[in-house]
N, C-alpha and C. Protein backbone atom coordinates (compact mmCIF):
# COMPACT_ATOMS: atom_id res chain seq x y z
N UNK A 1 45.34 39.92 26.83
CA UNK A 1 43.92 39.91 26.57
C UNK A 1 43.60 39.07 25.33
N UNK A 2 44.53 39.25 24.05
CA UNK A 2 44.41 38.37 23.27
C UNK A 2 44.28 37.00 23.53
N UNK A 3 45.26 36.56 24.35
CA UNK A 3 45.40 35.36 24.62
C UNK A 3 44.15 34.06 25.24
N UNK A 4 43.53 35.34 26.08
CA UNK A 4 41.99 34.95 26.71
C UNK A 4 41.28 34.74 25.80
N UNK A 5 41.23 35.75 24.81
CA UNK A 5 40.17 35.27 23.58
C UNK A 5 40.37 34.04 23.16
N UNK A 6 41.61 34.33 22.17
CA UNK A 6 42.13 33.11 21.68
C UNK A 6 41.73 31.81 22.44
N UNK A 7 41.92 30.94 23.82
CA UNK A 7 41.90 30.52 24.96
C UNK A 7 40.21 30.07 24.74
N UNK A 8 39.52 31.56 24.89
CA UNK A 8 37.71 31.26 24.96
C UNK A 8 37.68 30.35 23.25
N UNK A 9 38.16 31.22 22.79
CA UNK A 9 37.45 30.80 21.26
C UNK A 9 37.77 28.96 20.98
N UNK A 10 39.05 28.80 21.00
CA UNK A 10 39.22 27.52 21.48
C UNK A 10 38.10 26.28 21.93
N UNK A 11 38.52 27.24 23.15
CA UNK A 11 37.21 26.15 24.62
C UNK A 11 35.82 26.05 23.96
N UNK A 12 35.36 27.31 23.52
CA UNK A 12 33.94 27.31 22.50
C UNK A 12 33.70 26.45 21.29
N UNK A 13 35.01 26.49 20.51
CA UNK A 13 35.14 25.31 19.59
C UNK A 13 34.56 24.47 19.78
N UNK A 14 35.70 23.83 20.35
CA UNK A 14 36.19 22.22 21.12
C UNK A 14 34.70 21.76 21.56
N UNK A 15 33.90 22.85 22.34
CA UNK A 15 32.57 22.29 23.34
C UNK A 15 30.98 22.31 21.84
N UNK A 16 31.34 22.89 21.12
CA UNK A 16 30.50 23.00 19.96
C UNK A 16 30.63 21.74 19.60
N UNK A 17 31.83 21.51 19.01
CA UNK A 17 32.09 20.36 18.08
C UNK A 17 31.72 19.44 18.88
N UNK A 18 31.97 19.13 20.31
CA UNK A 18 31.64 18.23 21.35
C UNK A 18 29.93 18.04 21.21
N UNK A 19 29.60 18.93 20.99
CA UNK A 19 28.02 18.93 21.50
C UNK A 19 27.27 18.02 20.10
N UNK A 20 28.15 18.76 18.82
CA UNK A 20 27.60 18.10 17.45
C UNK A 20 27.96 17.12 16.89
N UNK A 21 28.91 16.53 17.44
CA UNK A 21 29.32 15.05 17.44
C UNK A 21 28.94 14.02 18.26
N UNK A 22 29.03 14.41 19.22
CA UNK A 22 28.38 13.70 20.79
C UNK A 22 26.84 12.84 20.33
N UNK A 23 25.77 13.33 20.14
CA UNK A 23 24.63 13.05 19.30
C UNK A 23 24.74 11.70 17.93
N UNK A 24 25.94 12.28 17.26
CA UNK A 24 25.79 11.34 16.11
C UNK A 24 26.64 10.31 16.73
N UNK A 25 27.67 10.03 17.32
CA UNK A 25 28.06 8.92 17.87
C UNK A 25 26.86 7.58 18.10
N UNK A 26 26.17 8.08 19.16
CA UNK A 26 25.36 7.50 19.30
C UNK A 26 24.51 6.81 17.99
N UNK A 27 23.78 7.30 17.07
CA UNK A 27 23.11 7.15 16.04
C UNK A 27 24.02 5.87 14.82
N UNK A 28 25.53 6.43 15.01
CA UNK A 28 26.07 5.70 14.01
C UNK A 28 25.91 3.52 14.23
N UNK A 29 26.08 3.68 15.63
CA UNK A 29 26.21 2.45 16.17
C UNK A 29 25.07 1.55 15.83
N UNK A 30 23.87 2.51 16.04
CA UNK A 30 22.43 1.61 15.67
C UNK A 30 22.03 1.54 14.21
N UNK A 31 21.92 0.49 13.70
CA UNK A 31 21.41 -0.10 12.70
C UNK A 31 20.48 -0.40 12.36
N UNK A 32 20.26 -0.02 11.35
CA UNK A 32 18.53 -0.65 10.78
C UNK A 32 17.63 -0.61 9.25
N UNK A 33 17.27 -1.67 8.95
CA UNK A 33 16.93 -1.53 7.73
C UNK A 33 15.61 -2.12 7.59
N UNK A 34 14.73 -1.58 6.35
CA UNK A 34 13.61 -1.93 6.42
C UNK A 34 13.13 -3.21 5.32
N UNK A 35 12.70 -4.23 4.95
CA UNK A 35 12.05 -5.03 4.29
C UNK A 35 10.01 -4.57 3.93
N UNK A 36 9.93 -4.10 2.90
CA UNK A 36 8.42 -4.07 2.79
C UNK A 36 7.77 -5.42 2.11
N UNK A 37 6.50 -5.65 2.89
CA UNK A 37 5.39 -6.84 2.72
C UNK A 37 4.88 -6.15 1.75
N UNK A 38 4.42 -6.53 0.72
CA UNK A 38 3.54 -5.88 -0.24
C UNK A 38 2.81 -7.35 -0.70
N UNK A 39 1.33 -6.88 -1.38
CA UNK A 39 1.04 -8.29 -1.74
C UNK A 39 1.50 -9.16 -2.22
N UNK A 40 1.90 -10.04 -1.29
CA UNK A 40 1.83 -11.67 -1.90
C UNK A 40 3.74 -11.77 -2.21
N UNK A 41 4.67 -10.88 -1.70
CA UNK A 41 6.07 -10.50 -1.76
C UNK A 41 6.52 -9.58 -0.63
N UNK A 42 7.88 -9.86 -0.73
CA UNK A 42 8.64 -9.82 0.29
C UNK A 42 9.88 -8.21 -0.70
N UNK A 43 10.08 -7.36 -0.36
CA UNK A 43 10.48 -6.84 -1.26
C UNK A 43 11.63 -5.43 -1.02
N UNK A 44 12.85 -5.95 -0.62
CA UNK A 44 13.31 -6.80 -1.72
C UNK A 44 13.22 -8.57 -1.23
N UNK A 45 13.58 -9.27 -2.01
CA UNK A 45 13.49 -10.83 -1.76
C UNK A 45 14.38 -11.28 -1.35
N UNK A 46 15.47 -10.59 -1.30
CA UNK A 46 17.21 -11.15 -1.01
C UNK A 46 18.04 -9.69 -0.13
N UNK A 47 18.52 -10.15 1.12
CA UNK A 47 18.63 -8.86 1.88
C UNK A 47 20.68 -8.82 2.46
N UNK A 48 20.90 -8.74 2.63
CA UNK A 48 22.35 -8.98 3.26
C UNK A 48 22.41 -7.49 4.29
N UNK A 49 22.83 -7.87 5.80
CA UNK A 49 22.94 -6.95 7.16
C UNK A 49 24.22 -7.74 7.55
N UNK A 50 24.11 -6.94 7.80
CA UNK A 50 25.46 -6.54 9.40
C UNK A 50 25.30 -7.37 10.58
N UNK A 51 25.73 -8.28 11.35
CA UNK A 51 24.85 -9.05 12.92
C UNK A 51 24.82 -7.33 13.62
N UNK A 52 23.78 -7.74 14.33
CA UNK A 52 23.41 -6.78 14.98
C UNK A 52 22.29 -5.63 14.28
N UNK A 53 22.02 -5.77 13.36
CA UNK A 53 21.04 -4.77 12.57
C UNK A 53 19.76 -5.05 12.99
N UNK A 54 19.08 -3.64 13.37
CA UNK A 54 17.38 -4.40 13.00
C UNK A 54 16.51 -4.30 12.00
N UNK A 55 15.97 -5.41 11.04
CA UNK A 55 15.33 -5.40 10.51
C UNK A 55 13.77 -4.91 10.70
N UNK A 56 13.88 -4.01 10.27
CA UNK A 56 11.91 -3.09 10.36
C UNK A 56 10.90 -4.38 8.92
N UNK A 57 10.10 -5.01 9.19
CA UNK A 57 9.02 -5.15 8.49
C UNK A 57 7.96 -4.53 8.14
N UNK A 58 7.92 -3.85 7.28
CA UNK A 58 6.59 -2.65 6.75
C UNK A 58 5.46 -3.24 5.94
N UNK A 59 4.51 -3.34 5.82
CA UNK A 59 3.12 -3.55 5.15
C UNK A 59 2.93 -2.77 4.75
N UNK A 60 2.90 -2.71 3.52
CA UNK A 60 2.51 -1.98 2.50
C UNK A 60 1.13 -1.92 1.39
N UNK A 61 0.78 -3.25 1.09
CA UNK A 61 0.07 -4.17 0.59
C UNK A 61 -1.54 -3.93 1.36
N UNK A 62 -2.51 -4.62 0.62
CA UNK A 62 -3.76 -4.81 1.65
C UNK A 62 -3.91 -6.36 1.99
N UNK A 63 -3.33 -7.33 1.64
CA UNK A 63 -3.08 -8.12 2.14
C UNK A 63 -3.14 -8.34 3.54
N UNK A 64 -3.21 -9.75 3.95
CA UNK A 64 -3.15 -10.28 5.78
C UNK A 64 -1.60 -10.77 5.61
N UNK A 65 -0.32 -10.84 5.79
CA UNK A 65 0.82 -11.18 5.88
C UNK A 65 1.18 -11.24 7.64
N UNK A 66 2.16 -11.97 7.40
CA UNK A 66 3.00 -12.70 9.09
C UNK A 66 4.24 -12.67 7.94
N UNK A 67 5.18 -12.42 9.08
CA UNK A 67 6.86 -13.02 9.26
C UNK A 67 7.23 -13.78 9.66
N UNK A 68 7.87 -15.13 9.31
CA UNK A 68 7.75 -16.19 10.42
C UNK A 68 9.15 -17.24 9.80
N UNK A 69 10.11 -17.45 10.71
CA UNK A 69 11.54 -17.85 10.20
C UNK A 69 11.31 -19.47 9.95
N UNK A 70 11.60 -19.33 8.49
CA UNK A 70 11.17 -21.05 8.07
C UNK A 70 12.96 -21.81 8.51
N UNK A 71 14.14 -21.22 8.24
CA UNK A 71 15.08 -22.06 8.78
C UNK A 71 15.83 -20.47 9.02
N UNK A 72 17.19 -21.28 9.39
CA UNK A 72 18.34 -20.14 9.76
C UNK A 72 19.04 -20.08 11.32
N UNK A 73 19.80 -19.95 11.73
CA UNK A 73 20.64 -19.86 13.44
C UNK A 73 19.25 -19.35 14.34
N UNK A 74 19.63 -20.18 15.53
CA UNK A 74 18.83 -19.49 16.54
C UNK A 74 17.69 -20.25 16.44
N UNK A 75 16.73 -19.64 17.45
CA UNK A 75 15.22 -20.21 18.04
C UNK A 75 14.52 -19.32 16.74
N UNK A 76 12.72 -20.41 16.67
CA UNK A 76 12.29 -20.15 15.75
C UNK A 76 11.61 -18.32 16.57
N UNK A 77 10.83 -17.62 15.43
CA UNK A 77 9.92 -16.19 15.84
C UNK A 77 9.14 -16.67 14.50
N UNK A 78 8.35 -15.21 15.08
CA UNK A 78 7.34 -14.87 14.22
C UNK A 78 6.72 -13.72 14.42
N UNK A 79 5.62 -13.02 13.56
CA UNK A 79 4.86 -12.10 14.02
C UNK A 79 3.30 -12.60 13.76
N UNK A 80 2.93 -11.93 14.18
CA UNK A 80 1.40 -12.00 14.40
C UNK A 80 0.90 -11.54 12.62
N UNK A 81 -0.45 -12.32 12.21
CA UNK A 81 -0.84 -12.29 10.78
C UNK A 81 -1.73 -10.90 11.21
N UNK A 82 -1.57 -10.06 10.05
CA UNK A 82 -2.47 -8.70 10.13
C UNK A 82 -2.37 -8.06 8.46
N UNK A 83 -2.92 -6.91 8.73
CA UNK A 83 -3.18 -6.38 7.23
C UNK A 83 -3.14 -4.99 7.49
N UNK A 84 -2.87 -4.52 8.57
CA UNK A 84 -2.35 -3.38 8.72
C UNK A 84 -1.24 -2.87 8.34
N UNK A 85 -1.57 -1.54 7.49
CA UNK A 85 -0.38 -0.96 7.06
C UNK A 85 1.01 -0.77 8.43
N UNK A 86 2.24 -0.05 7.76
CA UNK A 86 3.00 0.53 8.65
C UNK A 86 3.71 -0.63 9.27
N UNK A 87 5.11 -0.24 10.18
CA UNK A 87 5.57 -1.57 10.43
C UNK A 87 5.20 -2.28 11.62
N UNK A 88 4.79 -3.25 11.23
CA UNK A 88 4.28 -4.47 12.27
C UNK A 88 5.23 -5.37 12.95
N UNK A 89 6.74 -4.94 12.87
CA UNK A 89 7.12 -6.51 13.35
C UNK A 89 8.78 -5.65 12.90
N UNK A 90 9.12 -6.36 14.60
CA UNK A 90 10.92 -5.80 14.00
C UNK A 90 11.72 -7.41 14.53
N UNK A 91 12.75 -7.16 14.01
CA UNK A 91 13.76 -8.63 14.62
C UNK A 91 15.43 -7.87 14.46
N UNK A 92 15.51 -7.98 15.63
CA UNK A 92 16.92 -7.69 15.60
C UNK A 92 18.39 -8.99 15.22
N UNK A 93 18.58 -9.01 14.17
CA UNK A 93 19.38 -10.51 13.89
C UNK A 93 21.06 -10.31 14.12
N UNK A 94 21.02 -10.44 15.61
CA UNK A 94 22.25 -11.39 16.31
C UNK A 94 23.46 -12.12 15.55
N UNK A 95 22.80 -13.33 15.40
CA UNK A 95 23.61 -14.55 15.23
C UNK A 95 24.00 -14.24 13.37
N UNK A 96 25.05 -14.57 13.04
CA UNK A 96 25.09 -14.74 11.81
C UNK A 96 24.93 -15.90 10.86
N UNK A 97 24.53 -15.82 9.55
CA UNK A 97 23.90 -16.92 9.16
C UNK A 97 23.58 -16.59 7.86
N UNK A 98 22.65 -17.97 7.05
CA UNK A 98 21.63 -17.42 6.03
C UNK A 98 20.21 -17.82 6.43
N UNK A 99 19.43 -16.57 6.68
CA UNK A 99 17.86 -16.92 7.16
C UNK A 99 16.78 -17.23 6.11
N UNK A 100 15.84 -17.93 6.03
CA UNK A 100 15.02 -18.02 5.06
C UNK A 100 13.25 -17.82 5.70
N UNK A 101 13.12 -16.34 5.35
CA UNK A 101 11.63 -15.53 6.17
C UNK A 101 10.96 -15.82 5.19
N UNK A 102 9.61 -16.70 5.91
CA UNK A 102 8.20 -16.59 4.78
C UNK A 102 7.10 -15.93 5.17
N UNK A 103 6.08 -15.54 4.70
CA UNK A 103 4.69 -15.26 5.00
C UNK A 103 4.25 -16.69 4.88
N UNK A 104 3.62 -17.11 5.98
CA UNK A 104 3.08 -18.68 6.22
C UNK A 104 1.80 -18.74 5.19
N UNK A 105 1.00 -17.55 5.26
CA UNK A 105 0.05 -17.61 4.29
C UNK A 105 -0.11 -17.66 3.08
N UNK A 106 1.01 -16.83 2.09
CA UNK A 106 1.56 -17.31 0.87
C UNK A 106 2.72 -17.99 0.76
N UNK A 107 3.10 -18.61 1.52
CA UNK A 107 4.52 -19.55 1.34
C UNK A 107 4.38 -20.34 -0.13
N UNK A 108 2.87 -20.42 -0.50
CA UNK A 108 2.80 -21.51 -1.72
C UNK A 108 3.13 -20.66 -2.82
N UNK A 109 3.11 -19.05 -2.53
CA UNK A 109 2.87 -18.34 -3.57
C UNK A 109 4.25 -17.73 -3.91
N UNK A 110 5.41 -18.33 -2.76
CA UNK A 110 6.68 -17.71 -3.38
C UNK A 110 7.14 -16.36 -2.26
N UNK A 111 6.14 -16.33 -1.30
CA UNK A 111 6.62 -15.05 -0.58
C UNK A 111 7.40 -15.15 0.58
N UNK A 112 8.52 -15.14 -0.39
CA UNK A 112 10.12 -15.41 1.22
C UNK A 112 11.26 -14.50 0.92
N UNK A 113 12.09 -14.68 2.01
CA UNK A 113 13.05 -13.46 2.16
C UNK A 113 14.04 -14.16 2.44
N UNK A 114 15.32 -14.06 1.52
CA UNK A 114 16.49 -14.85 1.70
C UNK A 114 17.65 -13.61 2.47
N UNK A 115 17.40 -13.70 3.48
CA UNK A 115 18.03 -12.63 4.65
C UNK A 115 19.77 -13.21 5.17
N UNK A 116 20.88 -12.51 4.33
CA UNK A 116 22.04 -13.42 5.04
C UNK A 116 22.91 -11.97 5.70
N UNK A 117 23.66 -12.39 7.28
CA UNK A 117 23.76 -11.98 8.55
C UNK A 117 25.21 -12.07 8.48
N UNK A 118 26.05 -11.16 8.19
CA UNK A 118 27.34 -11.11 8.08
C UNK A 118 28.31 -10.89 9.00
C-alpha cells in the first residue's frame, strides 16, 4: 500500500511540475523589449537585442512621432506619424546588424535610435 502512495505521490509531482513548467517554456523563447518616444527623443538612444526580439515602440510624449528605418539590413518600414499615447508600432528584428531608427519629423532635432541586432 505504501508503495501505491509513494507511486501516486511521484506521478502527482512529476504532472505538477509538468503543468508549471510547461507554461514558462513557452514565454522564455519570446522576446521583447520596449523603446519609449518621448518628446523630440528616442529613449533610450542606443539599444542592443538578440535577432529575433521584438521591439515595442511606446509614446509617451505629446508629441506627433513615426518610426521609420533611416539605414540598416533588410527592406526599408515604418510606422504611421501619430501622437497617441501607448504603443503604436512593433518590429520584430530578424536580420542582424546595426540599425539607425529616426522620427522623420525631428530627424533635424537629433531623434534616432542606434538599435544593434546580435
Amino acid at each position: 500500500m505504501q508503495a501505491k502512495r509513494a507511486f501516486a505521490a511521484v506521478v502527482c509531482s512529476l504532472l505538477c511540475a509538468g503543468l508549471a513548467i510547461g507554461p514558462l517554456s513557452g514565454v522564455a523563447g519570446a522576446r521583447s523589449t520596449t523603446v519609449k518616444l518621448d518628446d523630440d527623443l528616442f529613449s533610450p538612444e542606443r539599444k542592443t537585442v538578440s535577432a529575433g526580439t521584438e521591439v515595442r515602440f511606446k509614446w509617451i510624449g505629446s508629441d506627433r512621432h513615426n518610426v521609420t528605418k533611416k539605414s540598416g539590413p533588410g527592406r526599408s518600414f515604418g510606422s504611421e506619424t501619430t501622437a497617441d499615447r501607448g504603443v503604436n508600432f512593433a518590429k520584430k528584428f530578424k536580420q542582424r546588424g546595426k540599425y539607425k531608427l529616426i522620427c522623420t519629423i525631428h530627424a533635424k532635432d537629433g531623434m534616432k535610435l542606434k538599435l544593434k541586432v546580435n
